[in-house]
Protein backbone atom coordinates (compact mmCIF):
# COMPACT_ATOMS: atom_id res chain seq x y z
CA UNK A 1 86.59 92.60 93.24
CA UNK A 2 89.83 94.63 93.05
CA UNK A 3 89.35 98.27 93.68
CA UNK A 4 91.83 100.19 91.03
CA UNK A 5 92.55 104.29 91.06
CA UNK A 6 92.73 103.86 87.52
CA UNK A 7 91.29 101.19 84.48
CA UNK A 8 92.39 102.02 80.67
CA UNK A 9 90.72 101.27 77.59
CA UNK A 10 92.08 101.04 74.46
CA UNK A 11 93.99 100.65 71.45
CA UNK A 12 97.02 97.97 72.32
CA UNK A 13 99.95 97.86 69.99
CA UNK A 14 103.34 96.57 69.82
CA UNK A 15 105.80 99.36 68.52
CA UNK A 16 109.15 97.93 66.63
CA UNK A 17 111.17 101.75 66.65
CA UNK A 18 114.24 102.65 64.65
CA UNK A 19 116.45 105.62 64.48
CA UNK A 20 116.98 106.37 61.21
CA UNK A 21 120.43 106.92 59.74
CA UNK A 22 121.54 110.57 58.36
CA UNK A 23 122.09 109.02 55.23
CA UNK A 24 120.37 106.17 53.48
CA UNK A 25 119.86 105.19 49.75
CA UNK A 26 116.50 103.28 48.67
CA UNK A 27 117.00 99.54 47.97
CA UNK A 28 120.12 98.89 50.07
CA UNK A 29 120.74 97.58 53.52
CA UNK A 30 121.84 99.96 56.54
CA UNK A 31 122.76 98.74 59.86
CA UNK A 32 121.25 101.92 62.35
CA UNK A 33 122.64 102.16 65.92
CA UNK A 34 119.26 101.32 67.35
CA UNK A 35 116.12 99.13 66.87
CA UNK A 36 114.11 98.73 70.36
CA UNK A 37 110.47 96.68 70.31
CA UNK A 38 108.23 98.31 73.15
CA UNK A 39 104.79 98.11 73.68
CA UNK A 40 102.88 101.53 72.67
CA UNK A 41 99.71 103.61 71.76
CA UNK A 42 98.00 106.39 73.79
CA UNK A 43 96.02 103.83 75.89
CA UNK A 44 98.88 101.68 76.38
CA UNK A 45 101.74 104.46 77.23
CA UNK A 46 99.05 106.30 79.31
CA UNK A 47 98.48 103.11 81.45
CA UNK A 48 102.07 102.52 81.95
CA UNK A 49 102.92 105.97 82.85
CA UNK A 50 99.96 106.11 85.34
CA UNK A 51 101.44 102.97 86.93
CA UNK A 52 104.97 103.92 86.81
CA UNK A 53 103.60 107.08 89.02
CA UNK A 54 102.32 104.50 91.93
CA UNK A 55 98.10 104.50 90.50
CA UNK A 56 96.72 101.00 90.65
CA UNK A 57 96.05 101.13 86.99
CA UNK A 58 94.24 98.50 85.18
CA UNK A 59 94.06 97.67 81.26
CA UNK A 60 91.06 96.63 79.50
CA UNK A 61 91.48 94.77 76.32
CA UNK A 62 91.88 91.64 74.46
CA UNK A 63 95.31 89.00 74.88
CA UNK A 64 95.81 86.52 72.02
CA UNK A 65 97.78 83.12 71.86
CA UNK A 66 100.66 84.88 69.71
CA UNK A 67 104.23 85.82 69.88
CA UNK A 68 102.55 89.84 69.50
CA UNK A 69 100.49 89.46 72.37
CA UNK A 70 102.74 88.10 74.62
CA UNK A 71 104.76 91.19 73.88
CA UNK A 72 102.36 93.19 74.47
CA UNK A 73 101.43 91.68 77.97
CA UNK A 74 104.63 91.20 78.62
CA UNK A 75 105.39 95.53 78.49
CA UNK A 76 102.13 96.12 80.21
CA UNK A 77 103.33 93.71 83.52
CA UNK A 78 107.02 95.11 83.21
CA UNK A 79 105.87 98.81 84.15
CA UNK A 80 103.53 97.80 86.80
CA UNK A 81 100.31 97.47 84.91
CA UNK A 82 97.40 94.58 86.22
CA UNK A 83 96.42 93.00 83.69
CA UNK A 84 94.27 90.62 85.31
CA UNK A 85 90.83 92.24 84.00
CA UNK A 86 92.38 91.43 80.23
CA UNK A 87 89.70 89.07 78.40
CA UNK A 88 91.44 85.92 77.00
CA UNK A 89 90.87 85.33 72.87
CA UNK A 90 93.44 83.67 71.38
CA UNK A 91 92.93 84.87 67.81
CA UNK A 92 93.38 88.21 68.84
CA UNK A 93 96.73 90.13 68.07
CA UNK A 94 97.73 93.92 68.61
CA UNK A 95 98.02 96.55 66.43
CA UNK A 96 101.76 96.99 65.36
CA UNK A 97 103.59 99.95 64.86
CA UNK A 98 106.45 100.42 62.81
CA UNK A 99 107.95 104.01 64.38
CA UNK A 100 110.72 106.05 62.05
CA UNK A 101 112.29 108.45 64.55
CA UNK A 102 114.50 111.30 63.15
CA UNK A 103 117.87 111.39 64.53
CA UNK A 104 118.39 115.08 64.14
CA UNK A 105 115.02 116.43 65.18
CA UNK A 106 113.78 113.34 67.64
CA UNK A 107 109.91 113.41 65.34
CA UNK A 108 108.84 110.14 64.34
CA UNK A 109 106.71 109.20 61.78
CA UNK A 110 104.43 106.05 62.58
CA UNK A 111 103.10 103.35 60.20
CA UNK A 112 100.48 100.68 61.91
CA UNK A 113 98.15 97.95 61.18
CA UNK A 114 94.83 96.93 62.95
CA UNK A 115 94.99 93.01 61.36
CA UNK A 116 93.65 90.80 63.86
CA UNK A 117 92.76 93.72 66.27
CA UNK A 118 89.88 93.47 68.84
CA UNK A 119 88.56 96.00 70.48
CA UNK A 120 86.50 96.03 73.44
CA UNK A 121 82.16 95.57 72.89
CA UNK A 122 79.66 97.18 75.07
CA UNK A 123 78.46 93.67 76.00
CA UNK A 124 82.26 92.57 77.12
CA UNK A 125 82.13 95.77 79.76
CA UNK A 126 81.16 94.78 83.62
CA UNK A 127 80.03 97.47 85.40
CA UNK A 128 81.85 96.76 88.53
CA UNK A 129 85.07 97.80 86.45
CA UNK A 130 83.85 101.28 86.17
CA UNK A 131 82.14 101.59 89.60
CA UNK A 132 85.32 100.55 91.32
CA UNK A 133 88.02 102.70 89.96
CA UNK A 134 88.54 106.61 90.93
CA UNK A 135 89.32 107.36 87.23
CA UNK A 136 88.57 105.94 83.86
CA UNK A 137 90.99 106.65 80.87
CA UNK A 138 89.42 105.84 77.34
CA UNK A 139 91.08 106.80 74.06
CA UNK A 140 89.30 107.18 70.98
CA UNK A 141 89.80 104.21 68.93
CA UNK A 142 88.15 101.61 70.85
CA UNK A 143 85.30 103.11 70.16
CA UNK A 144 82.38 100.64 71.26
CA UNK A 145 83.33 99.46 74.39
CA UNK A 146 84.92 103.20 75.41
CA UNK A 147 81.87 104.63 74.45
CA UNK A 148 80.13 102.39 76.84
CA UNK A 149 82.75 102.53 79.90
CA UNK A 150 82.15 106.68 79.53
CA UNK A 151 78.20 105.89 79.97
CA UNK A 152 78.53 103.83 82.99
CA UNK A 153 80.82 106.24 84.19
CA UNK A 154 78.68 109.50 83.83
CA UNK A 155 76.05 107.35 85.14
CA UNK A 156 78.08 106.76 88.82
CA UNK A 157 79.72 109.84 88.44
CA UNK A 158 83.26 108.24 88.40
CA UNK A 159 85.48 110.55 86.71
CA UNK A 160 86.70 109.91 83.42
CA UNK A 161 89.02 111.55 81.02
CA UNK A 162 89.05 110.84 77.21
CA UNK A 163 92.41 111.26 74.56
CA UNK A 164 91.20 111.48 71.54
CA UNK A 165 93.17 112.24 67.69
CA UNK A 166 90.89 110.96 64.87
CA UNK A 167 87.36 109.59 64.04
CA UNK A 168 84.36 109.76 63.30
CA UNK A 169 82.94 113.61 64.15
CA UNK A 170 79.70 112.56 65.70
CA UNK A 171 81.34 109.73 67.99
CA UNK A 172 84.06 111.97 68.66
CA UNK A 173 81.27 114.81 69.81
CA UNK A 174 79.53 112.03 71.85
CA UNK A 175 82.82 111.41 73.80
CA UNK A 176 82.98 114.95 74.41
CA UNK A 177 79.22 115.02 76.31
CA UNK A 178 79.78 112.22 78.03
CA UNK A 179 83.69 113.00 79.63
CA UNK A 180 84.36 115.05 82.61
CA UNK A 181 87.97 115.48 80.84
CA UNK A 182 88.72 115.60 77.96
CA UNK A 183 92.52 116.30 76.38
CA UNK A 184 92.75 116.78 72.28
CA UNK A 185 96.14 117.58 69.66
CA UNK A 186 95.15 120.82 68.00
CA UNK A 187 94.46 118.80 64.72
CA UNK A 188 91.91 117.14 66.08
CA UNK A 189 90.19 120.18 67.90
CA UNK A 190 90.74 121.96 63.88
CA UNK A 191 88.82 118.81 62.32
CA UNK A 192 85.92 118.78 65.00
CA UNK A 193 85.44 122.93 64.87
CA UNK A 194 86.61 123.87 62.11
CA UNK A 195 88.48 127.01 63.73
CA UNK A 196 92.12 127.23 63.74
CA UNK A 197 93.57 128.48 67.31
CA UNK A 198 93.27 126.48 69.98
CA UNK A 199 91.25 129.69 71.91
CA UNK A 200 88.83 129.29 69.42
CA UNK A 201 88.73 125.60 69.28
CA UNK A 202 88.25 125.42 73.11
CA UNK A 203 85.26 127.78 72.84
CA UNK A 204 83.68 126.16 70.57
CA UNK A 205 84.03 122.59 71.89
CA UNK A 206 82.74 124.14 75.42
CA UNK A 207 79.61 124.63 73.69
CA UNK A 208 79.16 121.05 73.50
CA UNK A 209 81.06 119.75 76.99
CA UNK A 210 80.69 120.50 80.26
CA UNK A 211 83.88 118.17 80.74
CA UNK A 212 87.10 120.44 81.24
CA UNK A 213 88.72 120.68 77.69
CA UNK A 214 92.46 120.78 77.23
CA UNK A 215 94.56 121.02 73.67
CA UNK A 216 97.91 120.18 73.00
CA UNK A 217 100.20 120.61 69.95
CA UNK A 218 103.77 119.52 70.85
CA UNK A 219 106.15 122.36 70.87
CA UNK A 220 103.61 124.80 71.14
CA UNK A 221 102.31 123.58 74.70
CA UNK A 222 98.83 123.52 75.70
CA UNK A 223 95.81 125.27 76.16
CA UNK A 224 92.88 125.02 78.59
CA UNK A 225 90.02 127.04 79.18
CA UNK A 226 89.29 127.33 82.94
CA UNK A 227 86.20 130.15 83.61
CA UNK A 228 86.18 131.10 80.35
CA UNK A 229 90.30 132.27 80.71
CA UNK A 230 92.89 131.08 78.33
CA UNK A 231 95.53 129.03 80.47
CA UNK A 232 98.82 128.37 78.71
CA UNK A 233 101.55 126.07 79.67
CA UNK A 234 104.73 125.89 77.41
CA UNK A 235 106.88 122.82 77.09
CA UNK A 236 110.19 122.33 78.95
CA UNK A 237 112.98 122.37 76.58
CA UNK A 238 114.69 119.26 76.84
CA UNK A 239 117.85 117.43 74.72
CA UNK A 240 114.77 115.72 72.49
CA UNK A 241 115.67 112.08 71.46
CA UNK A 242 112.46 110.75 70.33
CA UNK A 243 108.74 112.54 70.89
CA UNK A 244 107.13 108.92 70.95
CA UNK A 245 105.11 108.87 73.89
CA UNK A 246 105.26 112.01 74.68
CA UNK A 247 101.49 112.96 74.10
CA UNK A 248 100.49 109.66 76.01
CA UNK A 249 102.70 110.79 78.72
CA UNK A 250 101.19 113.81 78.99
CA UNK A 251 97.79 112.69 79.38
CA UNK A 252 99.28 109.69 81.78
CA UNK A 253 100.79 112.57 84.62
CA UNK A 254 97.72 114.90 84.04
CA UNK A 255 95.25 112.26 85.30
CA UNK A 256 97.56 111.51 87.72
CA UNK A 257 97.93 115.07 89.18
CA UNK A 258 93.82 115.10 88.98
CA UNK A 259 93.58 112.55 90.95
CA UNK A 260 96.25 113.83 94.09
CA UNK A 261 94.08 117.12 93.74
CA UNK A 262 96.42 119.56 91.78
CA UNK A 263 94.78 122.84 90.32
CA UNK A 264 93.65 122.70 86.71
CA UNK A 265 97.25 124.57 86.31
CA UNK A 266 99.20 122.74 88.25
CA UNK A 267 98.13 119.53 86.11
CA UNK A 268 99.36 121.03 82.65
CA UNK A 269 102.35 121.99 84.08
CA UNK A 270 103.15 118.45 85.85
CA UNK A 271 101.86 116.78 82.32
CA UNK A 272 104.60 118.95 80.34
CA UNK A 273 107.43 118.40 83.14
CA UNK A 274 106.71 114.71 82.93
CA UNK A 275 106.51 114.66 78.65
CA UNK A 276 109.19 116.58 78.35
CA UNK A 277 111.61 113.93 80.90
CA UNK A 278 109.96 111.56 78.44
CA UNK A 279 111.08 113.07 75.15
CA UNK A 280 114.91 112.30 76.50
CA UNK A 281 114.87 108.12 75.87
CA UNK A 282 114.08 106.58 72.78
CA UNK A 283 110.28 105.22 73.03
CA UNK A 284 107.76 106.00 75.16
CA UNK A 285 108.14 103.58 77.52
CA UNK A 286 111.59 103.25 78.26
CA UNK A 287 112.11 105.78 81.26
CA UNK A 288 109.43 107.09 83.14
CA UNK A 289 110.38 109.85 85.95
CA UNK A 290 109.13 109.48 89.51
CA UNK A 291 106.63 112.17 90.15
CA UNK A 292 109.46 114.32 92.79
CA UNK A 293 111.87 114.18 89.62
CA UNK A 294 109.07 115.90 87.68
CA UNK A 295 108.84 118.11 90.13
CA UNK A 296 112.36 119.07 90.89
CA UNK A 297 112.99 119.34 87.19
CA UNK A 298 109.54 121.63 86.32
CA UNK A 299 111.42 123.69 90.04
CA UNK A 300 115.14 123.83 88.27
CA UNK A 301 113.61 125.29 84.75
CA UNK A 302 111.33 127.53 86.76
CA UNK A 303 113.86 128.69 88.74
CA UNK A 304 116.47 129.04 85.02
């Protein structure tokens, strides 16, 4: 059995992106300066990132006989990903994403579709996946099978860090217990509290977690609570082409700074360096930075 620093579980999906023109009528055919297809999703970017940063990073998931799989396995293998714990079902597709990115602003607006999507089952996990990894990285959509994965790993106390955006509360809160990390967009935090800040949303969810809690909300930065302290970290401004990815690629270089031993502070900051180098490609998988150009860049703008 392969020994991995990192397997990742969850939602697969192909992403077809296009830049938007500045000027379009309804009805009528545009030719745009870019279209680029590129695997995506938190799981998916996250694993790729991870890999692109030298982790042995594993996927979990399901590969279909179809022209969208073979995409999708195809991006996974191209950044560095082993897929060789993928579970073969050939009726199974991935989720596609149809991503709208704004040319003047770089924000995209995402329309996807879980047709033909399988997601992992607590009977397809084997427990030698979890007990021989340093980290496992669930998202919140396969919710089964991550549910399970977080179990076993509580129950061998193998580190595991959870991003979830939108669910079901009471899975969502069962995540929570069962993660030793756990990194949330505001909106999410709002929907699961009820509060509005992210001080008071990290309170509250602390109630619930022993796991270290971290929120994000793009421009803003992100907010952890660390001995019951507020720590901030802003973002890095950067020449934004596209914020695709960027989330994913924050959680990606934040496990990845947990596991070389950085201080809960030192993580949020590597995480933003790394999103924000992100932020400057169109999609999220198109140009990961080494982790000494993260840090040289975070050392330049600290230094500005």
């Amino acid at each position: 059995m392969m020994v991995f620093d990192v397997i990742v579980s969850g939602l697969n999906v192909v992403d077809l992106l296009v830049t938007l023109p500045s000027g379009y009528e309804a009805g009528k055919k545009h030719e745009v300066e870019t279209i680029l297809i590129q695997g995506g999703a938190p799981a998916g970017n996250a694993a790729c990132g991870l890999a692109s940063l030298g982790l042995h990073t594993a996927f979990l998931g399901f590969n279909g006989e179809n022209t969208q799989s073979q995409i999708a396995l195809a991006e996974l293998q191209r950044c560095g990903v082993d897929t060789q714990l993928m579970l073969d079902d050939a009726q199974a597709q991935p989720a596609i994403a149809l991503v709208e990115v704004d040319p003047k602003t770089g924000d995209r607006t995402v329309f996807y579709s879980l047709q033909g999507y399988r997601a992992l089952s607590v009977n397809d996990i084997v427990p030698s996946w979890v007990t021989n990894s340093r980290l496992v990285f669930v998202d919140g959509y396969d919710v089964e099978g991550n549910l399970e994965l977080l179990r076993q790993a509580k129950a061998a106390n193998v580190p595991s860090l959870i991003d979830i955006e939108a669910g079901d509360k009471a899975t969502l809160n069962t995540m929570l217990e069962l993660a030793s990390h756990a990194i949330l967009p505001l909106e999410a935090a709002q929907e699961l509290t009820g509060m509005q800040h992210a001080e008071q949303c990290l309170r509250h969810l602390a109630q619930i977690t022993e796991g270290q809690l971290v929120i994000t909300d793009g421009a803003n930065g992100s907010w952890a609570l660390h001995h019951n302290s507020i720590i901030h970290q802003s973002i890095f401004a950067v020449e934004v082409v596209d914020t695709t990815g960027c989330g994913d690629a924050y959680h990606a270089a934040y496990a990845y700074a947990l596991l070389r031993g950085d201080s809960l502070a030192q993580r949020m900051q590597f995480a933003a360096g790394f999103a924000a180098l992100i932020a400057r490609h169109l999609g999220g998988r198109t140009s990961f930075p080494s982790a000494s150009e993260v840090q040289s860049f975070i050392e330049s703008h600290c230094k500005a």
